[in-house]
C-alpha atoms as a PDB file:
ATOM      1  CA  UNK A   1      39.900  -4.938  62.092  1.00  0.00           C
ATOM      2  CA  UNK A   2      38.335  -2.031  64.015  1.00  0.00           C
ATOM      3  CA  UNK A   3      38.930  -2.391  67.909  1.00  0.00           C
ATOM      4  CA  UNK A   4      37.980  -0.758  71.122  1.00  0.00           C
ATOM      5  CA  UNK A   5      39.833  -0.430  74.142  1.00  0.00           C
ATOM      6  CA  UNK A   6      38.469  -1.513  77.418  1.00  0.00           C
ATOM      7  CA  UNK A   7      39.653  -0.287  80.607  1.00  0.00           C
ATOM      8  CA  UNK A   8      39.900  -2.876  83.502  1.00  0.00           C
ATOM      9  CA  UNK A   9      40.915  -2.013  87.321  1.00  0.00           C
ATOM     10  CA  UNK A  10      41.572  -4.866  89.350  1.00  0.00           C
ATOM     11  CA  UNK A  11      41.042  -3.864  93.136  1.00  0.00           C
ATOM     12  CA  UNK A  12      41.101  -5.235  96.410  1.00  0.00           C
ATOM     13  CA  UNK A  13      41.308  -3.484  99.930  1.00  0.00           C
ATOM     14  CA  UNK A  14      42.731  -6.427 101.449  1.00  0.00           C
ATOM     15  CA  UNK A  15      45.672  -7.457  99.540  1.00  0.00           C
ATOM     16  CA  UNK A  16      49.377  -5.765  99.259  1.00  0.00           C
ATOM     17  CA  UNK A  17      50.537  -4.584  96.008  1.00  0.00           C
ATOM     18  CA  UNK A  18      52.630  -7.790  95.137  1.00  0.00           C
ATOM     19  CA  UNK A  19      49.665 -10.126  95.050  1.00  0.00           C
ATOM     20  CA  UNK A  20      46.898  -7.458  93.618  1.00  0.00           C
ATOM     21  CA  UNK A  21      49.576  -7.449  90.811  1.00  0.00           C
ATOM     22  CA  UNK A  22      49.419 -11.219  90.625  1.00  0.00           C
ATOM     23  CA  UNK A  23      46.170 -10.902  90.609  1.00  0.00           C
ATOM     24  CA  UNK A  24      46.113  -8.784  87.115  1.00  0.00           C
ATOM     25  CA  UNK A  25      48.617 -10.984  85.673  1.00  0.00           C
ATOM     26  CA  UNK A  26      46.250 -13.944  85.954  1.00  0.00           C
ATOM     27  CA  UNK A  27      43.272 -11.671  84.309  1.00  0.00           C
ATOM     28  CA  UNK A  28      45.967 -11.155  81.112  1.00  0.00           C
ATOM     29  CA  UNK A  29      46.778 -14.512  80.692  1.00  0.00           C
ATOM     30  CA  UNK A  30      42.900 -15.301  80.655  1.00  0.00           C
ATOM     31  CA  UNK A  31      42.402 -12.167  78.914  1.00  0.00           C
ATOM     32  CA  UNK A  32      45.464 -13.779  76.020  1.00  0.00           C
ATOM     33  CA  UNK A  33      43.568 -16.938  75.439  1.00  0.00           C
ATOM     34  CA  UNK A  34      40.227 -15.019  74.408  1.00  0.00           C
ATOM     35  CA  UNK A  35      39.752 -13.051  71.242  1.00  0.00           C
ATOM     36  CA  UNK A  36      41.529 -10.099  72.706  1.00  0.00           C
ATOM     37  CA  UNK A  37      43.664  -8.009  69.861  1.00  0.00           C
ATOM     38  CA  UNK A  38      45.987  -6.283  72.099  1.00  0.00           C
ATOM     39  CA  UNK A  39      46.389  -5.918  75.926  1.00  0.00           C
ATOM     40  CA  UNK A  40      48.183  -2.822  77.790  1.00  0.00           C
ATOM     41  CA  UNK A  41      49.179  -0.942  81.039  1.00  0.00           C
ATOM     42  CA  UNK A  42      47.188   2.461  80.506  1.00  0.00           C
ATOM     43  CA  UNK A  43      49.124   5.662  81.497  1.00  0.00           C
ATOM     44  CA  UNK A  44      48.063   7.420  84.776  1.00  0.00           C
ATOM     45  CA  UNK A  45      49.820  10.633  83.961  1.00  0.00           C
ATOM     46  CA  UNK A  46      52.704  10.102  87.067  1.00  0.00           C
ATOM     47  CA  UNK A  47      55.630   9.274  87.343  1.00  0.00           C
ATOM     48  CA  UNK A  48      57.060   7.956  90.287  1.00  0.00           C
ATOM     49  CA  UNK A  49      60.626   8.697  91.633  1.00  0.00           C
ATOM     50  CA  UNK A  50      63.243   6.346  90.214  1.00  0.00           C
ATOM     51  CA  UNK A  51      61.195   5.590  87.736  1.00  0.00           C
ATOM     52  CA  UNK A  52      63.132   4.826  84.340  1.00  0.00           C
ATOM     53  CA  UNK A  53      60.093   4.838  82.182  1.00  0.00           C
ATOM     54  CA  UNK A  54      57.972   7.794  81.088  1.00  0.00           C
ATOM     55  CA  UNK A  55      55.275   5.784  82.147  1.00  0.00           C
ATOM     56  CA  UNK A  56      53.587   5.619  85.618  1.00  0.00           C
ATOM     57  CA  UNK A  57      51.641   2.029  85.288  1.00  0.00           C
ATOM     58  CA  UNK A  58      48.814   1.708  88.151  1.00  0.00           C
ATOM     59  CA  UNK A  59      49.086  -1.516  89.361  1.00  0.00           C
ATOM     60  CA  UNK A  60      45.902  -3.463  88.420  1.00  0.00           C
ATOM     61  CA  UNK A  61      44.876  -1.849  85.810  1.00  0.00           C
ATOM     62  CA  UNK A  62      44.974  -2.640  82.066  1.00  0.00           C
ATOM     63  CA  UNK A  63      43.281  -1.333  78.731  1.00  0.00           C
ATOM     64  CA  UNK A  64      42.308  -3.994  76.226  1.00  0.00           C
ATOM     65  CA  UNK A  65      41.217  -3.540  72.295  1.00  0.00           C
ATOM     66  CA  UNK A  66      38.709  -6.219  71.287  1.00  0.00           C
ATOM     67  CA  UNK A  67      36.721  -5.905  68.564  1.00  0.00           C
ATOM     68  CA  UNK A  68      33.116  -5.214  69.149  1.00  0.00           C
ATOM     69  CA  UNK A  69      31.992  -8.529  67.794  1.00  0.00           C
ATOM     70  CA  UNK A  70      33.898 -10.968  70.248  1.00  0.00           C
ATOM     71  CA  UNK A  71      33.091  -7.965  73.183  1.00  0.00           C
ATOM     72  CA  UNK A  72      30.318 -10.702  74.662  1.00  0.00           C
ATOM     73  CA  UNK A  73      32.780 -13.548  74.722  1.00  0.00           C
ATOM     74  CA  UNK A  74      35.323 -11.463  76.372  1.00  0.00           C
ATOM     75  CA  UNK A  75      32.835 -10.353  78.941  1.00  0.00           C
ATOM     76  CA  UNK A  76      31.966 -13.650  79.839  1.00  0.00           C
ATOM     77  CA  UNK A  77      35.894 -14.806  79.868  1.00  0.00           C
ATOM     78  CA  UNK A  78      36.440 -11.490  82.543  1.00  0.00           C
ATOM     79  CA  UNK A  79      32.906 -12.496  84.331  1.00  0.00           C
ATOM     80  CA  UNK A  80      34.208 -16.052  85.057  1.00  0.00           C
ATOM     81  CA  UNK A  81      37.671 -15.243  85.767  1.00  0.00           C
ATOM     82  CA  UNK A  82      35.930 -12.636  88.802  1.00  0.00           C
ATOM     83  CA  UNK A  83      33.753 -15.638  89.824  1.00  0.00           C
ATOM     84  CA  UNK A  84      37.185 -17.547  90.855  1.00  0.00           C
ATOM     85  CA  UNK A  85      38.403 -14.688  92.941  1.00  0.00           C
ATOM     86  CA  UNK A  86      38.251 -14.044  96.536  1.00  0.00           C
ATOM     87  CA  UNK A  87      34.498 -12.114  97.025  1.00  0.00           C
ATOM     88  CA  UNK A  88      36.621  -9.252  97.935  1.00  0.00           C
ATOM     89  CA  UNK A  89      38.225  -8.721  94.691  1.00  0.00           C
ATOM     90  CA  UNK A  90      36.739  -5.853  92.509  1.00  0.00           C
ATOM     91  CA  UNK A  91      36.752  -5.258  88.886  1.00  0.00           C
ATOM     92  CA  UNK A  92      35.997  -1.689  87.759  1.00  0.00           C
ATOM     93  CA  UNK A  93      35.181  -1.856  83.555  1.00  0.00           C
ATOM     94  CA  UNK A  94      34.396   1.414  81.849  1.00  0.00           C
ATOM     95  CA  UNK A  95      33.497   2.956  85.368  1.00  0.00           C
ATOM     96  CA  UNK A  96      31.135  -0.426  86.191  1.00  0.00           C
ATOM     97  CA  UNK A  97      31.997  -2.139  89.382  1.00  0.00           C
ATOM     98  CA  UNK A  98      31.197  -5.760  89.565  1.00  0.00           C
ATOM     99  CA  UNK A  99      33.053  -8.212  93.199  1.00  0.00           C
ATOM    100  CA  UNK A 100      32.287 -11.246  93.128  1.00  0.00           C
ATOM    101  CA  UNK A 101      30.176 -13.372  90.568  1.00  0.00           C
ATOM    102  CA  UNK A 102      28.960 -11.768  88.295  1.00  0.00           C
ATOM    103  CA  UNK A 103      25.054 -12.709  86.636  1.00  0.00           C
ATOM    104  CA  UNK A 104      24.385 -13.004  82.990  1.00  0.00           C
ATOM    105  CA  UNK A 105      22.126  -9.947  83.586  1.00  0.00           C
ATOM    106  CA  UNK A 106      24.893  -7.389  84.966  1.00  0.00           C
ATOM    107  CA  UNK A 107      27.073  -8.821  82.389  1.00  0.00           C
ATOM    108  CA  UNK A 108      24.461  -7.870  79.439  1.00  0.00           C
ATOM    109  CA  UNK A 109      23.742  -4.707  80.860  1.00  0.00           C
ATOM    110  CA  UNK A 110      27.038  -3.935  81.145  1.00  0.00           C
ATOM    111  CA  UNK A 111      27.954  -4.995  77.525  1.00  0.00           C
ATOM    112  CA  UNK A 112      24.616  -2.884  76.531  1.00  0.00           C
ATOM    113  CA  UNK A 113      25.908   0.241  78.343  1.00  0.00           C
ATOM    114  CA  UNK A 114      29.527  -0.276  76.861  1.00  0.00           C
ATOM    115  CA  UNK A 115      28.336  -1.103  73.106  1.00  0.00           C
ATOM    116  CA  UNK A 116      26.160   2.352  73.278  1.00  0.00           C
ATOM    117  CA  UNK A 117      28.837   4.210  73.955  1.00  0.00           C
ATOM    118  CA  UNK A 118      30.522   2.786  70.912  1.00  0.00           C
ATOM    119  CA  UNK A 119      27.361   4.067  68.514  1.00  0.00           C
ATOM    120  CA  UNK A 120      28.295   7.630  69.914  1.00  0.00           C
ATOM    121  CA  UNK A 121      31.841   7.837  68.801  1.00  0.00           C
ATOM    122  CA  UNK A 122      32.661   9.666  66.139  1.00  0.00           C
END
């Protein structure tokens, strides 16, 4: 089945690092009971010292592959999972920023934005 990966940024000014990253757990597990094929940490090109992995994961942030024709389910799963949060938390999707609840009309324009990129790839 074709897929397309999503980028999601969890963010929040007010929280430490531990609980932004519980935070994004709790978005995967919702994320894992949806019609998501695949979830993972993207690659932000550094490595920090110590590290033992090639790969520098930004705390937060995730890349998921759905395939276009669930992409409105999974939109509503991630807008109802932000309407739980704390008003402060921020979710950043394909460069759109949404805190707080999010409306059936931000999510649709949203989804509209994201599935005309997808009739310009290649």
């Amino acid at each position: 089945m074709e897929t397309v990966d999503v980028d999601i940024r969890v963010a929040c000014p007010n929280l430490d690092d531990g609980r932004l990253k519980e935070l994004a757990d709790d978005l995967v597990e919702t994320l894992w009971a949806s019609d998501v094929e695949s979830l993972r940490a993207p690659y932000d090109g550094e490595v920090p010292a110590g590290a033992k992995s090639g790969e520098a994961l930004a705390i937060g942030a995730l890349v998921v592959a759905v395939a276009p024709a669930v992409m409105e389910g999974v939109m509503a799963v991630v807008a109802s999972w932000l309407s739980r949060q704390p008003r402060d938390v921020e979710l950043e999707i394909n460069g759109h920023r949404f805190r707080g609840p999010v409306t059936k009309a931000q999510r649709d324009q949203m989804l509209a934005a994201f599935l005309r990129n997808i009739d310009r790839m290649p």
